[in-house]
PDB file of N, CA and C in Angstrom:
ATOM      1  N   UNK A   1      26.294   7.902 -35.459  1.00  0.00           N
ATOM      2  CA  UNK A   1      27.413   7.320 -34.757  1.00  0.00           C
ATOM      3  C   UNK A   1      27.018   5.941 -34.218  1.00  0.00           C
ATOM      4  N   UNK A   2      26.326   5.579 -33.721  1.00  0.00           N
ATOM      5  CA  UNK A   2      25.333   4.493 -33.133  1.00  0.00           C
ATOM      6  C   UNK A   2      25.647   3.296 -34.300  1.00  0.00           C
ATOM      7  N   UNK A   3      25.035   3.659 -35.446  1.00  0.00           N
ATOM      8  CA  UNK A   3      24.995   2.897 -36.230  1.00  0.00           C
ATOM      9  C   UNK A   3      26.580   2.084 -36.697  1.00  0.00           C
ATOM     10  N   UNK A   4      28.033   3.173 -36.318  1.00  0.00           N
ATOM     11  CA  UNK A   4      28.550   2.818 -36.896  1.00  0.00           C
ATOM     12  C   UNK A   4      29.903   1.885 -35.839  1.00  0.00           C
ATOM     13  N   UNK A   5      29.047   1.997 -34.659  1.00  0.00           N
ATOM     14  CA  UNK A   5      29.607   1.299 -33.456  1.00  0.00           C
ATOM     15  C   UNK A   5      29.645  -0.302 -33.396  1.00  0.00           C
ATOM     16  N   UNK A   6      30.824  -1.291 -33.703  1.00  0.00           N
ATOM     17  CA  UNK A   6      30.121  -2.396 -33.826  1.00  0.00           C
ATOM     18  C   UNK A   6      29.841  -3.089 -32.441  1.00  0.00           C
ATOM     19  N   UNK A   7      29.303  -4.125 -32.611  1.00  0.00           N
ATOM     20  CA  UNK A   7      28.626  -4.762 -31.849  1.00  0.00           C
ATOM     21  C   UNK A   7      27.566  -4.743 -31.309  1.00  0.00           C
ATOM     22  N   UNK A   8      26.808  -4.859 -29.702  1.00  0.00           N
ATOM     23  CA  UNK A   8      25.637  -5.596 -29.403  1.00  0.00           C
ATOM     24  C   UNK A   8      25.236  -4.230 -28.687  1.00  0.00           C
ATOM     25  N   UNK A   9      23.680  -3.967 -28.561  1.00  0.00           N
ATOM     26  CA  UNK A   9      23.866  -2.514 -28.541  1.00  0.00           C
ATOM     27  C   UNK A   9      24.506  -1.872 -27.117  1.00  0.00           C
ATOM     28  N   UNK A  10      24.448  -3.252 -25.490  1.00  0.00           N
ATOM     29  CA  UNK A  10      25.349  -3.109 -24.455  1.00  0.00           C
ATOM     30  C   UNK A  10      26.422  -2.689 -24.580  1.00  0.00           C
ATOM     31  N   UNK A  11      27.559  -3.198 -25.528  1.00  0.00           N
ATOM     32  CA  UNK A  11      28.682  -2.623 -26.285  1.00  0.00           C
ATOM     33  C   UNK A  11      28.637  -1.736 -26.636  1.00  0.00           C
ATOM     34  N   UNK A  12      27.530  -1.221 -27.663  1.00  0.00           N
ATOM     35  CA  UNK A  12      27.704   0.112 -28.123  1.00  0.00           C
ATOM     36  C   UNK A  12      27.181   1.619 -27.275  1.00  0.00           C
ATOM     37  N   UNK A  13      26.605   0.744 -26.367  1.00  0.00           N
ATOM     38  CA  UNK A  13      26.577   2.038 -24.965  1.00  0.00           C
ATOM     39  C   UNK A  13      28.003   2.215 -24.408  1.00  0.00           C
ATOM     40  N   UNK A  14      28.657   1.065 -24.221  1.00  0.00           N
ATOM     41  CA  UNK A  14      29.710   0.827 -23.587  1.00  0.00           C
ATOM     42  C   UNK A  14      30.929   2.375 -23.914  1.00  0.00           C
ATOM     43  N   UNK A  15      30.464   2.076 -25.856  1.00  0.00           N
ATOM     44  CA  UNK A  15      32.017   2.536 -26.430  1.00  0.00           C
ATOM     45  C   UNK A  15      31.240   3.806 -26.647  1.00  0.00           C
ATOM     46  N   UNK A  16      29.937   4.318 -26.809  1.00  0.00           N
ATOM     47  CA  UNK A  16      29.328   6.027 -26.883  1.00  0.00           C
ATOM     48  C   UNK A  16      30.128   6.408 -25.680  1.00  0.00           C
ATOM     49  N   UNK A  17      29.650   5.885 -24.269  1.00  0.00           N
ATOM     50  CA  UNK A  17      29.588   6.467 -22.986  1.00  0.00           C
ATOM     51  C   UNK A  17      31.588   6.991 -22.751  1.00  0.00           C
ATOM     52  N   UNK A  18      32.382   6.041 -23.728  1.00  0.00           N
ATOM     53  CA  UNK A  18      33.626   6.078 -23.220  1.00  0.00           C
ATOM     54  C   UNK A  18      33.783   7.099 -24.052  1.00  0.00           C
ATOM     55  N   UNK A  19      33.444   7.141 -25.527  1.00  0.00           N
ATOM     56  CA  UNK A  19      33.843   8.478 -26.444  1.00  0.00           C
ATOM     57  C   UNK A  19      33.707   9.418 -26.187  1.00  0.00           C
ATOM     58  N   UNK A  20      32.448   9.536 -25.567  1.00  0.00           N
ATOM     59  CA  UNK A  20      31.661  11.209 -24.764  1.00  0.00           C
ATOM     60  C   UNK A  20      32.482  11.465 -23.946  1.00  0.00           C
ATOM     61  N   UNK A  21      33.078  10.293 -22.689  1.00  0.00           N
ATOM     62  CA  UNK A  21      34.517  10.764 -21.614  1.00  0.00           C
ATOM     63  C   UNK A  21      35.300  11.055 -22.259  1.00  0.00           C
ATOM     64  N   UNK A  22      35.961  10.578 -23.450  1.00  0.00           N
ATOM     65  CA  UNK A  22      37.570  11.228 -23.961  1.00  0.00           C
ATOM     66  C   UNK A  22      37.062  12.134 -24.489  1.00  0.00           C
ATOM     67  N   UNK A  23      35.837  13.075 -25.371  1.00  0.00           N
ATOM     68  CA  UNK A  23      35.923  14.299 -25.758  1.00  0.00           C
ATOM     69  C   UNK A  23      35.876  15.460 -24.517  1.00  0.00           C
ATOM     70  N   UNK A  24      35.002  14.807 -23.424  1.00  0.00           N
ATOM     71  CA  UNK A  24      34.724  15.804 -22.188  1.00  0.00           C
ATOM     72  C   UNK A  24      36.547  16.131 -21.701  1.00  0.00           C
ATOM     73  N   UNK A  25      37.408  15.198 -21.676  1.00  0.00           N
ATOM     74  CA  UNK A  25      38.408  14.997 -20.781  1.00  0.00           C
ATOM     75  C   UNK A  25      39.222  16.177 -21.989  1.00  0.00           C
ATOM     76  N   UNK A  26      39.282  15.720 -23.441  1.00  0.00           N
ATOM     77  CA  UNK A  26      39.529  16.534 -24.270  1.00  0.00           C
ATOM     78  C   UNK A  26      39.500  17.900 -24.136  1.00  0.00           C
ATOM     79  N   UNK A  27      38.263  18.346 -24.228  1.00  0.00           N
ATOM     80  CA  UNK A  27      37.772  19.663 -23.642  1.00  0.00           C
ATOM     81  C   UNK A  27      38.307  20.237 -22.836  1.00  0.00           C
ATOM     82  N   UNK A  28      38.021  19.559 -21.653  1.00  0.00           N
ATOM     83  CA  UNK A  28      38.801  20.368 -20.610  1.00  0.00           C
ATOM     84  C   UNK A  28      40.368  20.742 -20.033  1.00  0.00           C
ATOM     85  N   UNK A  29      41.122  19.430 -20.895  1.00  0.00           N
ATOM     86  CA  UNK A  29      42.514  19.555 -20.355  1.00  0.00           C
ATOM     87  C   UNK A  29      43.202  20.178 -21.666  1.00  0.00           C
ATOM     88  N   UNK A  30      42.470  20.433 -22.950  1.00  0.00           N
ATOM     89  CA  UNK A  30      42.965  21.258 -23.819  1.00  0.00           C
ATOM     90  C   UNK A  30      42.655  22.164 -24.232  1.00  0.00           C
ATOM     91  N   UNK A  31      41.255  22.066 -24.745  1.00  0.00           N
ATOM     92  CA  UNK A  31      40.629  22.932 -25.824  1.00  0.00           C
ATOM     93  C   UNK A  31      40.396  24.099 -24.740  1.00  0.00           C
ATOM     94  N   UNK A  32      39.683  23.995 -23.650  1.00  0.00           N
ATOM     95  CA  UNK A  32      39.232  25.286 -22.479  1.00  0.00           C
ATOM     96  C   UNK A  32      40.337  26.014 -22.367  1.00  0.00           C
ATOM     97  N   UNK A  33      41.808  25.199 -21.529  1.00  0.00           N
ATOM     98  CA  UNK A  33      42.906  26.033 -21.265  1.00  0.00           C
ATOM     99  C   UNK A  33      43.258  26.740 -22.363  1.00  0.00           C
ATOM    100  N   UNK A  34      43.461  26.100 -23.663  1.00  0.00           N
ATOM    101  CA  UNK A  34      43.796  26.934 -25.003  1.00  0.00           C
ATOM    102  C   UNK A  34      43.327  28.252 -25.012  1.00  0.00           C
ATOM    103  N   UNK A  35      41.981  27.835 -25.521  1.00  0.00           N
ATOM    104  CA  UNK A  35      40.927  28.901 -24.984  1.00  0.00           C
ATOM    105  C   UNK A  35      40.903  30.271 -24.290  1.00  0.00           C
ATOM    106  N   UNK A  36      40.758  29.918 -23.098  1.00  0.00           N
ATOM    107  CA  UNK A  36      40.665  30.664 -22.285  1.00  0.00           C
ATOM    108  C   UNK A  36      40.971  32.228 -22.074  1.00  0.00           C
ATOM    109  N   UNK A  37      42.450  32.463 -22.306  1.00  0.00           N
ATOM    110  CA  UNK A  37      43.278  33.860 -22.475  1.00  0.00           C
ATOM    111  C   UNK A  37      42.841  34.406 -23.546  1.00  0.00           C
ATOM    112  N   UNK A  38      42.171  33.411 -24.281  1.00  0.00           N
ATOM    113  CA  UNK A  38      42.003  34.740 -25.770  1.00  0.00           C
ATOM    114  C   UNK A  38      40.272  35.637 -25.764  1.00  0.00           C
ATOM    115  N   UNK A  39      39.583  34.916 -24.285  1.00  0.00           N
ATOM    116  CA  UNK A  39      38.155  35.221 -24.286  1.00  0.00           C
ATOM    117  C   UNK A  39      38.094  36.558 -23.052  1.00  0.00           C
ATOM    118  N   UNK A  40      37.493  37.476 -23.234  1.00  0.00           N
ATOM    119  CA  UNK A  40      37.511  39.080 -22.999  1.00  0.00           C
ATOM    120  C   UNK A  40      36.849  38.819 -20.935  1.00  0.00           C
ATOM    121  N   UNK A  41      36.526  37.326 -20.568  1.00  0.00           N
ATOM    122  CA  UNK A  41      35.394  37.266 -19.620  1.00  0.00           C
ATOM    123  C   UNK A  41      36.354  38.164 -17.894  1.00  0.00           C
ATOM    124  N   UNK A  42      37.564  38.540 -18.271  1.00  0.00           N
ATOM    125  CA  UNK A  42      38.493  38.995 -17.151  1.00  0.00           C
ATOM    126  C   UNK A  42      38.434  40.763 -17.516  1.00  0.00           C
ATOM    127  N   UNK A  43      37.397  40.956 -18.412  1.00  0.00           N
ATOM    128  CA  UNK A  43      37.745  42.533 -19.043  1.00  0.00           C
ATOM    129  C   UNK A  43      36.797  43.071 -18.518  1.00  0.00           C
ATOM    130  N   UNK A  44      36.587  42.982 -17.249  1.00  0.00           N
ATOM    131  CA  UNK A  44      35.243  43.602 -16.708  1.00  0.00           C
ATOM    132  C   UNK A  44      35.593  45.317 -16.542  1.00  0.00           C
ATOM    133  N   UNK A  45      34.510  45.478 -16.498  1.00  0.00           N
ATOM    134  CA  UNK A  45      34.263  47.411 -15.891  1.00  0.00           C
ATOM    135  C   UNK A  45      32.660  47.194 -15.364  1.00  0.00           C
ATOM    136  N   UNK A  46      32.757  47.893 -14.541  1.00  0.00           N
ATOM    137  CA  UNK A  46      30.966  48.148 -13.619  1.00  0.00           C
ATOM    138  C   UNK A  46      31.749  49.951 -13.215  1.00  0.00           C
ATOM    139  N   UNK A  47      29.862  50.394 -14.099  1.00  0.00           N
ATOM    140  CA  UNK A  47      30.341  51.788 -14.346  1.00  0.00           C
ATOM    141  C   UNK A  47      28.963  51.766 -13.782  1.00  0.00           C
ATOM    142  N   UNK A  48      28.584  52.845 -12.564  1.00  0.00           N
ATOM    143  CA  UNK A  48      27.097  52.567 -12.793  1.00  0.00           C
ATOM    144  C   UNK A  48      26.735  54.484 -12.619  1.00  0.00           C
ATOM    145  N   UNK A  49      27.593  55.286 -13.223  1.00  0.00           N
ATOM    146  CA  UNK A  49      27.726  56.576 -13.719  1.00  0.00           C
ATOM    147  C   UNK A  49      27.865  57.550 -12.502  1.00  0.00           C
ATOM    148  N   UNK A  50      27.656  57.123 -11.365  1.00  0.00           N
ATOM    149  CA  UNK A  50      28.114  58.013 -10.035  1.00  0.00           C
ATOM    150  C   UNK A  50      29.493  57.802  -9.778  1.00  0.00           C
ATOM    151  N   UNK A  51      30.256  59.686  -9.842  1.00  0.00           N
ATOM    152  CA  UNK A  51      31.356  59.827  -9.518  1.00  0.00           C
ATOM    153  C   UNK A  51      31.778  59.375  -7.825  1.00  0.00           C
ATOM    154  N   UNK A  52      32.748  59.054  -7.435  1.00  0.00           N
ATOM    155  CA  UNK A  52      32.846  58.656  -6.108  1.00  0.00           C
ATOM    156  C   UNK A  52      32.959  59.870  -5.523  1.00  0.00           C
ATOM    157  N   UNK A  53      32.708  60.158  -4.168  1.00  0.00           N
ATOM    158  CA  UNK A  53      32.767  61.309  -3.379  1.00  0.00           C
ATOM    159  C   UNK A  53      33.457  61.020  -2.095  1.00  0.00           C
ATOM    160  N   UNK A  54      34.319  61.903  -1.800  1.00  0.00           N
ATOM    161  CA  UNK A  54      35.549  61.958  -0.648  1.00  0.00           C
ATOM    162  C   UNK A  54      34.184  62.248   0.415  1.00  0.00           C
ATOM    163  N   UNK A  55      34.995  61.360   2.072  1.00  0.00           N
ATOM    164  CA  UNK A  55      33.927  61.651   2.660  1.00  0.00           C
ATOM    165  C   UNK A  55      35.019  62.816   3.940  1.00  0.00           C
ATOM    166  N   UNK A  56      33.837  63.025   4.722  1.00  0.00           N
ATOM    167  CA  UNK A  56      35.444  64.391   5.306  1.00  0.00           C
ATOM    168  C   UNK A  56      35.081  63.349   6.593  1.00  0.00           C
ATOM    169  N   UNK A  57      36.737  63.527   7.320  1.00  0.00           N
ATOM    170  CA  UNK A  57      36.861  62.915   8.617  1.00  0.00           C
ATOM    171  C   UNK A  57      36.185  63.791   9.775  1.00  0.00           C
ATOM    172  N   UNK A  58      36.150  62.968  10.793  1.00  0.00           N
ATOM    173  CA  UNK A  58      35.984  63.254  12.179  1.00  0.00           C
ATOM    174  C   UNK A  58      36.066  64.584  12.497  1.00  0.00           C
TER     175      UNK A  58
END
């Protein structure tokens, strides 16, 4: 990519550093939200094999 950036290589930091912001900005205001609902990370269970036990009152 470097190579195919024109100009002086100040410039071509210039226009990497801005491309890397529009894919990050990309990412996050599309591709993540897209994302998101179709990935299992809300499907939790914590089983840790002890039945619960009633406790007796007062």
């Amino acid at each position: 990519m470097w190579r195919k950036l024109p100009g002086p290589w100040p410039v071509k930091l210039l226009e990497a550093l801005v491309a890397f912001a529009a894919v990050v900005v990309l990412l996050f205001t599309v591709v993540f939200p897209w994302i998101e609902p179709r990935l299992p990370f809300n499907d939790v269970t914590v089983d840790d094999g002890v039945a619960p036990t009633a406790t007796a009152g007062p």
